[in-house]
C-alpha atoms as a PDB file:
ATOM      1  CA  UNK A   1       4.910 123.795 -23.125  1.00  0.00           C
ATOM      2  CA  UNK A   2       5.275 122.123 -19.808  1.00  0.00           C
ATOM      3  CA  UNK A   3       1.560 122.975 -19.169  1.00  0.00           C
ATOM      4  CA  UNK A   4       0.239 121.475 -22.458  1.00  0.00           C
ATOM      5  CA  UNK A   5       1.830 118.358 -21.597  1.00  0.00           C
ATOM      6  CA  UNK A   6      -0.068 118.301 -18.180  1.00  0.00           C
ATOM      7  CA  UNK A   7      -3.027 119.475 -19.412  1.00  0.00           C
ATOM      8  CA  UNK A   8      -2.752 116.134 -22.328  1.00  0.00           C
ATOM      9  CA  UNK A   9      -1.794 113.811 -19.571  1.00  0.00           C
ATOM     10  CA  UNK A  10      -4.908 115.182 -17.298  1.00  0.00           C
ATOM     11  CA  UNK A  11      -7.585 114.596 -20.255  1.00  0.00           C
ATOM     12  CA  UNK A  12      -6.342 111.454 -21.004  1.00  0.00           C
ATOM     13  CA  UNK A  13      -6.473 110.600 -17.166  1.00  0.00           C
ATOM     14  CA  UNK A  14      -9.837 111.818 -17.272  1.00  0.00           C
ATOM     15  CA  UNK A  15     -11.322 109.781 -20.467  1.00  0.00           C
ATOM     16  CA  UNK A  16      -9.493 106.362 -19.323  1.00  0.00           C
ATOM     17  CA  UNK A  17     -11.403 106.613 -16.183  1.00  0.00           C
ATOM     18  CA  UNK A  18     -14.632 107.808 -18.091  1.00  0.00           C
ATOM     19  CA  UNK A  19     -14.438 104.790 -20.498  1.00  0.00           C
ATOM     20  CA  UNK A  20     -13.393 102.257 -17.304  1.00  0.00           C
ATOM     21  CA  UNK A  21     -16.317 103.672 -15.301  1.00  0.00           C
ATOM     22  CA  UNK A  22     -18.820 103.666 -18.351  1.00  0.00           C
ATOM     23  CA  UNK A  23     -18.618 100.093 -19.113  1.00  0.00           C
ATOM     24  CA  UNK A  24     -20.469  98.160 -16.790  1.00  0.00           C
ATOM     25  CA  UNK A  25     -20.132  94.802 -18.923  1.00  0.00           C
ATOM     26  CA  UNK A  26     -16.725  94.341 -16.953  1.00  0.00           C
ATOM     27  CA  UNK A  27     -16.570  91.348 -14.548  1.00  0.00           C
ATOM     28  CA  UNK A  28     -16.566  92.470 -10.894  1.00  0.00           C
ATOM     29  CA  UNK A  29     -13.942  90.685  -8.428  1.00  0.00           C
ATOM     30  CA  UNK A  30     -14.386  89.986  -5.012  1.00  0.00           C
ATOM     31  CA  UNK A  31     -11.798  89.395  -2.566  1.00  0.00           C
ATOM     32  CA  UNK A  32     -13.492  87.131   0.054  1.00  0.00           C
ATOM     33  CA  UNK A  33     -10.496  86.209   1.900  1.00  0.00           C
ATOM     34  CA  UNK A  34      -7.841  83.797   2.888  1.00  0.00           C
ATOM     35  CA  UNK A  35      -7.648  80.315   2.161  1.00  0.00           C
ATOM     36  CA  UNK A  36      -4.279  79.115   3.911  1.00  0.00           C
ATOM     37  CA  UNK A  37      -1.168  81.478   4.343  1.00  0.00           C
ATOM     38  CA  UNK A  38       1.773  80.653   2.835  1.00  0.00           C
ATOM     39  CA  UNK A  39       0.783  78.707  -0.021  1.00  0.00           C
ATOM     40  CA  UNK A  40       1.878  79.734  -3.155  1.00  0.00           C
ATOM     41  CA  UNK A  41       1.109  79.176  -6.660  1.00  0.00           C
ATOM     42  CA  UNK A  42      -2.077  78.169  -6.948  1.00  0.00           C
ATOM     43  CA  UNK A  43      -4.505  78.376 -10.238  1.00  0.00           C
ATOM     44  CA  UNK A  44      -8.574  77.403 -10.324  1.00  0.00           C
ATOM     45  CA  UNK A  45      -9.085  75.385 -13.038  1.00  0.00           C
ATOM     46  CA  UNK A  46     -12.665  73.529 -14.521  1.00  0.00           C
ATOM     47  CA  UNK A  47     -12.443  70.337 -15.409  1.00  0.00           C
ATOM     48  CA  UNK A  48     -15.340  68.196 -16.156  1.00  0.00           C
ATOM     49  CA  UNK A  49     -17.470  70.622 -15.083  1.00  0.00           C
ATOM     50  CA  UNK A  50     -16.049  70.902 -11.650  1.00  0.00           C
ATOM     51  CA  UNK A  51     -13.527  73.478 -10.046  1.00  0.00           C
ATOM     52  CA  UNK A  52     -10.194  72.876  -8.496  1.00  0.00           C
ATOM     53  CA  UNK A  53      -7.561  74.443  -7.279  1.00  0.00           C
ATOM     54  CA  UNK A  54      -4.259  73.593  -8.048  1.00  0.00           C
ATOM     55  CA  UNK A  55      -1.753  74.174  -5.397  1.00  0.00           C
ATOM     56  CA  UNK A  56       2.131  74.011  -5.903  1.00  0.00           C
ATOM     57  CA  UNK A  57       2.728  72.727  -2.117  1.00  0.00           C
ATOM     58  CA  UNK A  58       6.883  73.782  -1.378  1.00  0.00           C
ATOM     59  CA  UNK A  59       9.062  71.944   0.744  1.00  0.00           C
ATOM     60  CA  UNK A  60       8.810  75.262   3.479  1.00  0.00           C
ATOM     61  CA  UNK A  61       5.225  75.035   3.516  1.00  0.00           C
ATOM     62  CA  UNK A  62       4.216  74.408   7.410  1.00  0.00           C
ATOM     63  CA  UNK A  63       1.810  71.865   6.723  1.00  0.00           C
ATOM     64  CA  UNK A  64       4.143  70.011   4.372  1.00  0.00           C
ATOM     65  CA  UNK A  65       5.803  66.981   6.220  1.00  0.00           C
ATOM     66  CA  UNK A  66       7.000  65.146   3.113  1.00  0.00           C
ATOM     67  CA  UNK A  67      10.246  66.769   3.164  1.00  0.00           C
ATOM     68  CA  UNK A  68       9.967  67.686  -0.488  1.00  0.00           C
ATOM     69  CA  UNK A  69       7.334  69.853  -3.199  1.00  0.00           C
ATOM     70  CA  UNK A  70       4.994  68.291  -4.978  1.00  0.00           C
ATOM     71  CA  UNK A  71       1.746  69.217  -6.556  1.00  0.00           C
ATOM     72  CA  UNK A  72      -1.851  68.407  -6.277  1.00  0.00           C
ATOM     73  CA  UNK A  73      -5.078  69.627  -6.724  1.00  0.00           C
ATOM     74  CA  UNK A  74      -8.469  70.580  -4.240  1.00  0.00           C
ATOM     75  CA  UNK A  75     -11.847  69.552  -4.930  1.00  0.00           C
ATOM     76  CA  UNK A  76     -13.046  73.028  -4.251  1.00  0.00           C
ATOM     77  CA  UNK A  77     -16.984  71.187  -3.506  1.00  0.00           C
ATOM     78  CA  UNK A  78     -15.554  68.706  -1.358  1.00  0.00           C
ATOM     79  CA  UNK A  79     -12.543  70.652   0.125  1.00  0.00           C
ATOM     80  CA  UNK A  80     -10.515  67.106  -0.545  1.00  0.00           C
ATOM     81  CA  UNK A  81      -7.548  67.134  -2.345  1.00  0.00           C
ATOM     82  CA  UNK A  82      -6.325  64.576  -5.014  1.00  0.00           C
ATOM     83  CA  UNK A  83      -3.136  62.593  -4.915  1.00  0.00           C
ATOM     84  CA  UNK A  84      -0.099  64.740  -4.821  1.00  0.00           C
ATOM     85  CA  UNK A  85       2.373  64.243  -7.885  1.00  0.00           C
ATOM     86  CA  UNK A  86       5.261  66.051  -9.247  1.00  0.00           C
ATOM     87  CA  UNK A  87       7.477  65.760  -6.206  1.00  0.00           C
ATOM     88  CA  UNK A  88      10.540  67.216  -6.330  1.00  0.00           C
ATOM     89  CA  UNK A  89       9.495  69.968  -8.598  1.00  0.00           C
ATOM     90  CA  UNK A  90       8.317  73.885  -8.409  1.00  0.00           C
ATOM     91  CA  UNK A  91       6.863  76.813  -9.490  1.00  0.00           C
ATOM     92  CA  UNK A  92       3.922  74.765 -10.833  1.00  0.00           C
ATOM     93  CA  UNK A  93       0.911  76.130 -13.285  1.00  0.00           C
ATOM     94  CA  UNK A  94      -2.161  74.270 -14.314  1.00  0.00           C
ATOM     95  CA  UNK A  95      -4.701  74.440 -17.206  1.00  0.00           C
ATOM     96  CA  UNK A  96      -7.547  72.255 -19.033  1.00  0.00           C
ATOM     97  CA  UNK A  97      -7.557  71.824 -22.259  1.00  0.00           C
ATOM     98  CA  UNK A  98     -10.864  69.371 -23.654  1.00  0.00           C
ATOM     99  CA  UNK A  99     -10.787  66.287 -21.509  1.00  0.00           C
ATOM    100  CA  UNK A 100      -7.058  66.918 -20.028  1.00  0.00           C
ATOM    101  CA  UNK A 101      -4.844  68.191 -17.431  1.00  0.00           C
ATOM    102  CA  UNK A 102      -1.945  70.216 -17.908  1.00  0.00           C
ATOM    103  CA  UNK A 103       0.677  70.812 -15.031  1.00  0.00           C
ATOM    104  CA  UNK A 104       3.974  72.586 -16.049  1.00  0.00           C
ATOM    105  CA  UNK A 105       6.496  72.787 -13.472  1.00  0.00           C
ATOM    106  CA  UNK A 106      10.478  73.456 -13.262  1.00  0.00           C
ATOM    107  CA  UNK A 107      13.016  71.232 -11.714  1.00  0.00           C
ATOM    108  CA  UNK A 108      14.791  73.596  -9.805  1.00  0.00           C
ATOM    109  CA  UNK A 109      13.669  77.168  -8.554  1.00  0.00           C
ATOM    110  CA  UNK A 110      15.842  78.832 -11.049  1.00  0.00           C
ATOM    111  CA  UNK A 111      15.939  76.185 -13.209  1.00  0.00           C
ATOM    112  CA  UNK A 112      15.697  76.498 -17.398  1.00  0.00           C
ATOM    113  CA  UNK A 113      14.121  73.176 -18.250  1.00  0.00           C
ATOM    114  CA  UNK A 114      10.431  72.847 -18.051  1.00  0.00           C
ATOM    115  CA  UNK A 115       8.510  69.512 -17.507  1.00  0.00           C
ATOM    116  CA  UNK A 116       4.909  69.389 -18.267  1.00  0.00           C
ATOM    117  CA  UNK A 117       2.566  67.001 -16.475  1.00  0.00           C
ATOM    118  CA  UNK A 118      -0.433  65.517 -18.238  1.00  0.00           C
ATOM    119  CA  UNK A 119      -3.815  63.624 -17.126  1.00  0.00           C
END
């Protein structure tokens, strides 16, 4: 019994990576390196035609001399980023939805309430 079980599991091993390696309409994703160390939560959005990178800068950050979080986005052309907002919050996500910004963020790091920023 043991056996048929291994042989099932083996097959199905076999035909998942038959069908992944078959379908060559998947994306492919490059890993092209680095862009600062230490920074965390960050999402690529498009808005008006245009990507960005939102960054969730924390208070540890090296770079950071605020002396609090905040938020803010790169111009990924330009490299510049935009005026940082949200201070005093974490754990930040972005998305575009039509002609708007969405930034939802907590107050504290274990925090239950949820405030959502929008453009």
């Amino acid at each position: 019994m043991k056996k048929l079980i291994v042989g099932f599991i083996v097959i199905a091993i076999i035909m998942m990576a038959y069908i992944s390696l078959g379908n060559t309409n998947k994306p492919v994703i490059k890993k092209l390196g680095t862009i600062d160390c230490d920074l965390v939560e960050t999402t690529p959005v498009v808005f008006r035609n245009r990507v960005y990178r939102y960054e969730y800068v924390r208070e540890g950050y090296k770079p950071n001399l605020t002396g609090d979080s905040y938020s803010r986005f790169i111009d990924h052309g330009s490299g510049e980023p935009t005026t940082a907002f949200a201070e005093g919050y974490h754990l930040g996500s972005a998305f575009v939805e039509g002609d708007s910004v969405y930034v939802t963020a907590v107050d504290i790091w274990d925090g239950e309430h949820i405030v959502m920023f929008v453009s």
